[in-house]
C-alpha atoms as a PDB file:
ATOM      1  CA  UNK A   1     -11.171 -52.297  78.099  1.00  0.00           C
ATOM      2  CA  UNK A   2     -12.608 -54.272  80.861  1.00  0.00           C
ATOM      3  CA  UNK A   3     -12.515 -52.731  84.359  1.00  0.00           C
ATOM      4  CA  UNK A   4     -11.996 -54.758  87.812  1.00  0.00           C
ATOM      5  CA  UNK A   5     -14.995 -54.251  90.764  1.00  0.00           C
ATOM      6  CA  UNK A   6     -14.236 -52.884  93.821  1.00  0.00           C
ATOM      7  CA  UNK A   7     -14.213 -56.114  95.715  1.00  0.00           C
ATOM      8  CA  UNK A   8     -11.804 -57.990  93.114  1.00  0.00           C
ATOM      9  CA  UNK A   9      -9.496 -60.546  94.579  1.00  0.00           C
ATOM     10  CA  UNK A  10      -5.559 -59.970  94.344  1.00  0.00           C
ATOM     11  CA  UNK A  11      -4.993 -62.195  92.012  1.00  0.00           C
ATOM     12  CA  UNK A  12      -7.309 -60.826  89.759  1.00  0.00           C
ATOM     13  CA  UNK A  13      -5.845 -57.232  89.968  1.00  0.00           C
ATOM     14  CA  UNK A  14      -2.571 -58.449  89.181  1.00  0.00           C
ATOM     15  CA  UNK A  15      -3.812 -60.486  86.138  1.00  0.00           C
ATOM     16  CA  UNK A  16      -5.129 -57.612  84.363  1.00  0.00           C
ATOM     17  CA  UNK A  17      -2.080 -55.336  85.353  1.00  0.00           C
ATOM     18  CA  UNK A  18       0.219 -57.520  83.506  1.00  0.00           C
ATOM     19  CA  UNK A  19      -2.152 -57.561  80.750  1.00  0.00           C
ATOM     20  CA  UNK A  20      -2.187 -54.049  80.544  1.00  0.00           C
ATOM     21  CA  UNK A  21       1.772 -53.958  80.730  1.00  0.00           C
ATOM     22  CA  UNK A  22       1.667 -56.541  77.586  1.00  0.00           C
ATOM     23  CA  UNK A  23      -0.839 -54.342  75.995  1.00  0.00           C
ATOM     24  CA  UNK A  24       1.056 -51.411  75.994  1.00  0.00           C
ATOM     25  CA  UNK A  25       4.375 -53.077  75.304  1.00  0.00           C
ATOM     26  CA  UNK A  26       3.353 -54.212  72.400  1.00  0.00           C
ATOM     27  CA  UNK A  27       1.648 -51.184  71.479  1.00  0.00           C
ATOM     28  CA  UNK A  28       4.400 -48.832  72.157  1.00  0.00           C
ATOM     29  CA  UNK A  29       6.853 -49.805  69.406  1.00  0.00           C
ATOM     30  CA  UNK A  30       3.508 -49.544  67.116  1.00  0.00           C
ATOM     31  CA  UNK A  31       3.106 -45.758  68.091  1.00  0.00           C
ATOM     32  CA  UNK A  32       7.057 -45.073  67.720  1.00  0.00           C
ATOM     33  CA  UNK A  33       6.849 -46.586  64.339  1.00  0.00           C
ATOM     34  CA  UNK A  34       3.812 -44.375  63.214  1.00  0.00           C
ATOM     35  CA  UNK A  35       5.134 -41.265  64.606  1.00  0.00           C
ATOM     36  CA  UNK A  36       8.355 -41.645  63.066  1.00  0.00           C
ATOM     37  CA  UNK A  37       6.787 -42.307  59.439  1.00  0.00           C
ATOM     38  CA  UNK A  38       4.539 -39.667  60.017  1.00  0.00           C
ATOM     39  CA  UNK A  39       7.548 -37.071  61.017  1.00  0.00           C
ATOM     40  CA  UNK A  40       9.649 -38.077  57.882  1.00  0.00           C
ATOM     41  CA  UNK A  41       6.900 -37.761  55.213  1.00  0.00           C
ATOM     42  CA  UNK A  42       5.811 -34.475  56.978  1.00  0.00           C
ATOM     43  CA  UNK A  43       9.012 -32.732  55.898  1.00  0.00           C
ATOM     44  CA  UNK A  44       8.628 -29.906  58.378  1.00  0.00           C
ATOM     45  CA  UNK A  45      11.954 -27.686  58.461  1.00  0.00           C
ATOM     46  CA  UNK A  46      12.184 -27.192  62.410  1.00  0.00           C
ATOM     47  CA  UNK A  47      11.742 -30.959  62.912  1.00  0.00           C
ATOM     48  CA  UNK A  48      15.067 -31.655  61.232  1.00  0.00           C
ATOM     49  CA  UNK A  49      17.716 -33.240  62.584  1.00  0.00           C
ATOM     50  CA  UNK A  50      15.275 -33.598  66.000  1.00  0.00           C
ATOM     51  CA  UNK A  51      13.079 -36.430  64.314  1.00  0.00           C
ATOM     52  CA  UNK A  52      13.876 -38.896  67.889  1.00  0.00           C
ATOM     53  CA  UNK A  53      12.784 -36.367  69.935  1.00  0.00           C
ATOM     54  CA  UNK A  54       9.710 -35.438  68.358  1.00  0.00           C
ATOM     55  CA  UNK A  55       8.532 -38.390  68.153  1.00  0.00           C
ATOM     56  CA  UNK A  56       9.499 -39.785  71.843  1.00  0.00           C
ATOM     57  CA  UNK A  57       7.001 -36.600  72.660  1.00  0.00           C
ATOM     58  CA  UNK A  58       4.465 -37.940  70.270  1.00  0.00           C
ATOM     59  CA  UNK A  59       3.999 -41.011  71.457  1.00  0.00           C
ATOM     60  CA  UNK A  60       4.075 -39.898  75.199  1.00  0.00           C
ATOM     61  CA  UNK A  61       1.692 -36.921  74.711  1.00  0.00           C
ATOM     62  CA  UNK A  62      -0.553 -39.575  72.521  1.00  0.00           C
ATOM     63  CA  UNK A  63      -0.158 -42.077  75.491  1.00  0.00           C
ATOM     64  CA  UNK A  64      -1.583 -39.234  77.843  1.00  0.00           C
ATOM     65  CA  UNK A  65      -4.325 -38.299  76.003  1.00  0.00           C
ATOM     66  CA  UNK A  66      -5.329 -42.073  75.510  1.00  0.00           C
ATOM     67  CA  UNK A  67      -5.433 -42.619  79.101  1.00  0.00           C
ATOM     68  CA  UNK A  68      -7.487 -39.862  79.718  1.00  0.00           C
ATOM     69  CA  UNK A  69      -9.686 -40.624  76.821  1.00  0.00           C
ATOM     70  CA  UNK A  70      -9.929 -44.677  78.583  1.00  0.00           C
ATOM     71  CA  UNK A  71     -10.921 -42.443  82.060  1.00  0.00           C
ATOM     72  CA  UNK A  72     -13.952 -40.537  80.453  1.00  0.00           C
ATOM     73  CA  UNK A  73     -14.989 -43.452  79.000  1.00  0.00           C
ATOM     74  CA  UNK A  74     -14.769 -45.785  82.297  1.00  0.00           C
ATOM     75  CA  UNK A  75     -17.224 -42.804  83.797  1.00  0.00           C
ATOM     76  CA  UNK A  76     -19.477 -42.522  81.165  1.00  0.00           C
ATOM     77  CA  UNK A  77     -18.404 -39.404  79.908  1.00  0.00           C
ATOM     78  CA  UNK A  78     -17.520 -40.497  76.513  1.00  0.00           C
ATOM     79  CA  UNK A  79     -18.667 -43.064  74.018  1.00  0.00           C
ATOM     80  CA  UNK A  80     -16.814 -46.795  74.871  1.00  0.00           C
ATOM     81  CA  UNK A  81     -13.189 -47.504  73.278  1.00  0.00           C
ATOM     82  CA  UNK A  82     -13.671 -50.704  70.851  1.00  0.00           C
ATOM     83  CA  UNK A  83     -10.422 -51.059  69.612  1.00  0.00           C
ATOM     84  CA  UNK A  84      -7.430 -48.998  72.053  1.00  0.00           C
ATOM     85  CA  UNK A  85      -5.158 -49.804  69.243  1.00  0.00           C
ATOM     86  CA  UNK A  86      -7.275 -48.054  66.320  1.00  0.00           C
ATOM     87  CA  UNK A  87      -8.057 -45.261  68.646  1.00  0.00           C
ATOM     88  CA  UNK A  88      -4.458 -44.508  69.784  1.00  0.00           C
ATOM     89  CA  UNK A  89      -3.460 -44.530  66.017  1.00  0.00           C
ATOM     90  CA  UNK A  90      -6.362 -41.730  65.364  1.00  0.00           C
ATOM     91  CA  UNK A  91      -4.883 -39.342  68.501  1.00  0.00           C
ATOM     92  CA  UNK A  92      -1.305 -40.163  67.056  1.00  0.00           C
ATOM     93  CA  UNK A  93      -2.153 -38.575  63.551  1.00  0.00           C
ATOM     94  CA  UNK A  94      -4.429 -36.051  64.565  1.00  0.00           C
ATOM     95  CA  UNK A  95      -1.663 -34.590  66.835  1.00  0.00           C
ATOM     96  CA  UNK A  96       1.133 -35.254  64.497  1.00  0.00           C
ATOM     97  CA  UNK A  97      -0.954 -32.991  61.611  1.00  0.00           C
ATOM     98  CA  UNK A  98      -1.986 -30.389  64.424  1.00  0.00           C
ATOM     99  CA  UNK A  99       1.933 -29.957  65.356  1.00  0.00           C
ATOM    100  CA  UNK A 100       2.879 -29.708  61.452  1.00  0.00           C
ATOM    101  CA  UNK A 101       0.091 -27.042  60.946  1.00  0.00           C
ATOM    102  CA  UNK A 102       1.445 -25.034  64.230  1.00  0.00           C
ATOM    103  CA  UNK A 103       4.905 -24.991  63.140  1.00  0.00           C
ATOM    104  CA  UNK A 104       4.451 -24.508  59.656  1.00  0.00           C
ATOM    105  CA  UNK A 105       2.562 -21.659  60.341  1.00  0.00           C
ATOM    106  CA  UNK A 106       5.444 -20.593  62.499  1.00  0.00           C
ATOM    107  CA  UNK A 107       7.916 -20.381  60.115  1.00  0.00           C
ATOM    108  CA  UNK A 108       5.442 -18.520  57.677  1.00  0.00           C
ATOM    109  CA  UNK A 109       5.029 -16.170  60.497  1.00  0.00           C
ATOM    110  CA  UNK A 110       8.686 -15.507  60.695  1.00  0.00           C
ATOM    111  CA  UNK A 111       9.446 -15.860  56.907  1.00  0.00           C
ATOM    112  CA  UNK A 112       6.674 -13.034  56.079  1.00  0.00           C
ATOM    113  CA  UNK A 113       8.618 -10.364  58.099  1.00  0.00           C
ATOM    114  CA  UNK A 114      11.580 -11.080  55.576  1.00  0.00           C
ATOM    115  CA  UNK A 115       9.679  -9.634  52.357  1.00  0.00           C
ATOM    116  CA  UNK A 116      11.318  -6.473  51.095  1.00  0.00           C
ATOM    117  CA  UNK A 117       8.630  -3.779  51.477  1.00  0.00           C
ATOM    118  CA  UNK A 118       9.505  -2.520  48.146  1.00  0.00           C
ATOM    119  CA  UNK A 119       8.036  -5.472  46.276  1.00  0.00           C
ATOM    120  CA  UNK A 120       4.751  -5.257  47.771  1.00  0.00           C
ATOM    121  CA  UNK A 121       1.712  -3.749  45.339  1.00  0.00           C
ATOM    122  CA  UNK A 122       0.893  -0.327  46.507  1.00  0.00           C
ATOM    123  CA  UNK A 123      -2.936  -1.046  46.885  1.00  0.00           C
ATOM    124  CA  UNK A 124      -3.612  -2.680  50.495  1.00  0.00           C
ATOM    125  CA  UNK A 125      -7.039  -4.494  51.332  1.00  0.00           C
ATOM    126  CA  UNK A 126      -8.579  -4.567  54.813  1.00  0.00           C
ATOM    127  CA  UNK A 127      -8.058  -7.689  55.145  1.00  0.00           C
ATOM    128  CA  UNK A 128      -3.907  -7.307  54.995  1.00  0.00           C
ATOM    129  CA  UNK A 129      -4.013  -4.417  57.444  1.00  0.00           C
ATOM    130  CA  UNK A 130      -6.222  -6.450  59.295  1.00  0.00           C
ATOM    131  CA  UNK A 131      -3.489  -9.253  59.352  1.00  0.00           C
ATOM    132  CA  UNK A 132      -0.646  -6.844  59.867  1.00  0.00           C
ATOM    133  CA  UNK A 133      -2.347  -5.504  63.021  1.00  0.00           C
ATOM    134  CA  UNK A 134      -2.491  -8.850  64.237  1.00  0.00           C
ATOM    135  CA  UNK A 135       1.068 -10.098  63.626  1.00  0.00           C
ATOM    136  CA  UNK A 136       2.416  -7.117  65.130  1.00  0.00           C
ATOM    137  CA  UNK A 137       0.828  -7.247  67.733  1.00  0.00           C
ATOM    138  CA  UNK A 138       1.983 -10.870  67.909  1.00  0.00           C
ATOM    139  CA  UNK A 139       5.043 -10.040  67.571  1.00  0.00           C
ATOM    140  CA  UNK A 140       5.254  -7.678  70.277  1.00  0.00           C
ATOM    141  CA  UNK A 141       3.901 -10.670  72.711  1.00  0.00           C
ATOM    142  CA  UNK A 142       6.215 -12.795  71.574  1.00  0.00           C
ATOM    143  CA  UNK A 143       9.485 -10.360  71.536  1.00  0.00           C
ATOM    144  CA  UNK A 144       8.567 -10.181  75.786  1.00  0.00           C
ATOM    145  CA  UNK A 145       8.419 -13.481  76.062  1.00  0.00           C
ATOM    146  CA  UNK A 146      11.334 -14.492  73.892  1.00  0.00           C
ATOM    147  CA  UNK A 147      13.305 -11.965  76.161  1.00  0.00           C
ATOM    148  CA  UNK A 148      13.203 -13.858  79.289  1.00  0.00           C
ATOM    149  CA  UNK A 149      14.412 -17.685  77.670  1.00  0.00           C
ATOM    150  CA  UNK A 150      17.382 -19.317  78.632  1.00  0.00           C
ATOM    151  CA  UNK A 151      19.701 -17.740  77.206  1.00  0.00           C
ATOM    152  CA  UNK A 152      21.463 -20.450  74.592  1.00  0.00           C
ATOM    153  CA  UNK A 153      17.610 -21.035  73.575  1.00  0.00           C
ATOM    154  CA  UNK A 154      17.139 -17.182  73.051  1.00  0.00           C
ATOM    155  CA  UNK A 155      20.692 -17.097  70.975  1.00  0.00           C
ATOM    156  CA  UNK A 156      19.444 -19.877  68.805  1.00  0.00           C
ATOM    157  CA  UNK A 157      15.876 -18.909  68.021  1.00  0.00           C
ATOM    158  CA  UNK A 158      17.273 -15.087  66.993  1.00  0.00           C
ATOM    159  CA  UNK A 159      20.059 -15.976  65.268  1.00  0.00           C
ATOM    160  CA  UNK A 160      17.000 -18.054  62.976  1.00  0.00           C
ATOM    161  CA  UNK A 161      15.167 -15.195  63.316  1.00  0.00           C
ATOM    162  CA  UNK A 162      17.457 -12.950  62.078  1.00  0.00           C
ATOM    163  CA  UNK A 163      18.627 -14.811  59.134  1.00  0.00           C
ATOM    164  CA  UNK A 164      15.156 -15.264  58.373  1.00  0.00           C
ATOM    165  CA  UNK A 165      14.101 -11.659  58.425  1.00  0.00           C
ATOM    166  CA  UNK A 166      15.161  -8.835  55.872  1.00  0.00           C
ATOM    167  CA  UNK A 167      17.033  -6.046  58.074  1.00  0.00           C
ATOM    168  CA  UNK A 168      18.085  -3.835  55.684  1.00  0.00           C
ATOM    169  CA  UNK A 169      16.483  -0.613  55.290  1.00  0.00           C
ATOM    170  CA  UNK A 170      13.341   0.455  57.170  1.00  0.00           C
ATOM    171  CA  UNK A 171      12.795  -1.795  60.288  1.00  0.00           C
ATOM    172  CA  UNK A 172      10.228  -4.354  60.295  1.00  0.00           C
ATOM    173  CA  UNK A 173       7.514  -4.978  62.795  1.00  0.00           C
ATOM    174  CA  UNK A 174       9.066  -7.706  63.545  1.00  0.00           C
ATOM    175  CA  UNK A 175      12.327  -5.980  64.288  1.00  0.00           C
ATOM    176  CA  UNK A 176      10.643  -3.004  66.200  1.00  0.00           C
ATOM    177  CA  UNK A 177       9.269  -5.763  68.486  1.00  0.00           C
ATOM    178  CA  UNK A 178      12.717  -6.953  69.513  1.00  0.00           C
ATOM    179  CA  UNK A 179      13.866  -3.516  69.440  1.00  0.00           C
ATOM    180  CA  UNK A 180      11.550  -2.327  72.002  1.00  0.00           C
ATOM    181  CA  UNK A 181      12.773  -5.058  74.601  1.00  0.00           C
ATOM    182  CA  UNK A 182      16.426  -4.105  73.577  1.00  0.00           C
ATOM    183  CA  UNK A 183      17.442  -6.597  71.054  1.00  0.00           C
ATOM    184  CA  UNK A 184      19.002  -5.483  67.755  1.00  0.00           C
ATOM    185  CA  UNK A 185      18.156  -8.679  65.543  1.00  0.00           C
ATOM    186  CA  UNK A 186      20.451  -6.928  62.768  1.00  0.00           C
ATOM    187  CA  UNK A 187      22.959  -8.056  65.469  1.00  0.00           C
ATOM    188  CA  UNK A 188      22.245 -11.852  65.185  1.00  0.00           C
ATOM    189  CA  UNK A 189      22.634 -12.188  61.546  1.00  0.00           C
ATOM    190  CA  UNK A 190      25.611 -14.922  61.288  1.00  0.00           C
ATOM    191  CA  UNK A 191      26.425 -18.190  59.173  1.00  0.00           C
ATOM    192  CA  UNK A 192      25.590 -21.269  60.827  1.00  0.00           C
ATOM    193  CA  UNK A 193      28.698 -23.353  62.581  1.00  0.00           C
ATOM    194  CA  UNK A 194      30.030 -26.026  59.888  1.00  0.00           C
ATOM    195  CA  UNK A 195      30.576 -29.090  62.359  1.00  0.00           C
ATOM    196  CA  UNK A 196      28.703 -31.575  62.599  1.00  0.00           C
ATOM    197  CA  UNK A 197      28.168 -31.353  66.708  1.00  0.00           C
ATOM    198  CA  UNK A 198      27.668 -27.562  66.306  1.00  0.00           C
ATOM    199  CA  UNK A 199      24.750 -27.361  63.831  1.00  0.00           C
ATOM    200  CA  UNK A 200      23.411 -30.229  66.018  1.00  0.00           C
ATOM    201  CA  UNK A 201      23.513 -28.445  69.470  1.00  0.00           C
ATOM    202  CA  UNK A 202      22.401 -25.136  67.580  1.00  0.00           C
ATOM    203  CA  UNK A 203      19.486 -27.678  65.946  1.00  0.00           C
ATOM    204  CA  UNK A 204      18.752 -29.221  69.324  1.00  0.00           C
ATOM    205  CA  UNK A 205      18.614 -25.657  71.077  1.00  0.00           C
ATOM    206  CA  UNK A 206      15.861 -24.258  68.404  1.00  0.00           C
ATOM    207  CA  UNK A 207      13.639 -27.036  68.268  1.00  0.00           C
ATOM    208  CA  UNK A 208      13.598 -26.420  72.314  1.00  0.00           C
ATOM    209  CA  UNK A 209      12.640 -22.939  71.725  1.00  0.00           C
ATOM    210  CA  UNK A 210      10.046 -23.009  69.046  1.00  0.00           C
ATOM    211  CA  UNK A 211       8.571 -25.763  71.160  1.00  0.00           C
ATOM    212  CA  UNK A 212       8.422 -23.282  74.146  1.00  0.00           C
ATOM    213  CA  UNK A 213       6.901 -20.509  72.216  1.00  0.00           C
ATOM    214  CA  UNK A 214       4.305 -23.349  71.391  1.00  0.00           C
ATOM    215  CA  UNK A 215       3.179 -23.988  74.490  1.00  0.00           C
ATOM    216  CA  UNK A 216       3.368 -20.526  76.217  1.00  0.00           C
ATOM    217  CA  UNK A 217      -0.042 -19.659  77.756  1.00  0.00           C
ATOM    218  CA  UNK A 218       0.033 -16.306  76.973  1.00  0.00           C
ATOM    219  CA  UNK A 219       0.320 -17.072  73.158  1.00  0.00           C
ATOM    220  CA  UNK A 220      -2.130 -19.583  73.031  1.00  0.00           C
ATOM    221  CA  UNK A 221      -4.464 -17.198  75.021  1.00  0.00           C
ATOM    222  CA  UNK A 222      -3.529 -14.073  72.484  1.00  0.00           C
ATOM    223  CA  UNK A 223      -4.453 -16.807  69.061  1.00  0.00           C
ATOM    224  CA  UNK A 224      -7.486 -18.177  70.424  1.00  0.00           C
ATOM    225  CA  UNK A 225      -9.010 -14.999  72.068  1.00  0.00           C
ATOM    226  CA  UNK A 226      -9.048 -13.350  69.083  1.00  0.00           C
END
């Protein structure tokens, strides 16, 4: 995109602010659009019923990016933008397919811990106590943080949690974690409301909180230091 010098006339400014303005109205729906497709034919469980949402934060965390990707460019710090369009599309997707891996591999996180102990072969590799140090661990991160949410976002995400995990007989990691910061998960097993408004302010409430665990620091810190 072309870029104004410093000694550009007024009327030249505001020429190329209102076509920026029609660039990125027309744009906009464009990115909606993708981000919606992209959302449906993703089929990932905690997106459900929050399909608007996710994709108004799509399109405004693709926006952001873009404009910071149009900065490092106008410096020199990255190769030139050709085509804003065809690049925006590219940071769309790639974000789209980086949120579906996250959150799919949340729910296998939390759907692991609900194996029944008994079923699993006696011989153990290092690999799998490897990977059980690691989630519990994990899990007792994420048991502290979960412990200070809000407190209708901590109700929703363990009542999930709970009906997610298997909490009969010997205690799970993932249990013990709760249990250490005083939370009985065993006492957030329930059925899910039946209205309509219910399941959708219970919906609303754990997309909000999976999206929180997302983004904690301390998390992202834990997965990528080790």
């Amino acid at each position: 995109m072309a870029t104004l010098s410093a000694d550009a006339n007024p009327y030249e400014i505001h020429k190329q602010d209102q076509q920026s303005e029609q660039i990125w109205s027309e744009l906009y729906p464009q990115l909606r659009s993708l981000a919606k497709r992209l959302i449906y034919s993703f089929h990932v469980p905690l997106w459900s019923g929050q399909e608007e949402d996710f994709t108004e934060d799509i399109v405004q965390e693709t926006i952001r990016r873009a404009i910071e990707r149009m900065r490092q460019s106008e410096c020199g710090e990255s190769a030139p933008i050709y085509s804003l369009k065809s690049m925006l599309f590219v940071i769309l997707s790639n974000y789209c397919k980086d949120l579906r891996r996250r959150d799919l591999r949340m729910i296998h996180l939390w759907s692991d811990e609900g194996i029944n102990e008994g079923q699993l072969p006696e011989m153990v590799s290092d690999e799998d106590v490897a990977t059980q140090v690691y989630n519990e661990a994990l899990f007792r991160l994420l048991a502290q943080e979960i412990a200070n949410f809000p407190k209708k976002q901590q109700q929703a995400l363990l009542i999930d949690l709970a009906n997610r995990t298997y909490c009969d007989g010997e205690p799970t990691p993932l249990q013990e974690a709760f249990l250490a910061v005083g939370i009985d998960l065993h006492e957030y097993q329930q059925i899910l409301p039946d209205g309509y408004r219910e399941r959708c302010r219970h919906s609303s409430l754990l997309c909000h909180a999976y999206k929180r665990i997302a983004y904690l620091s301390s998390v992202q810190e834990y997965i990528s230091g080790v």
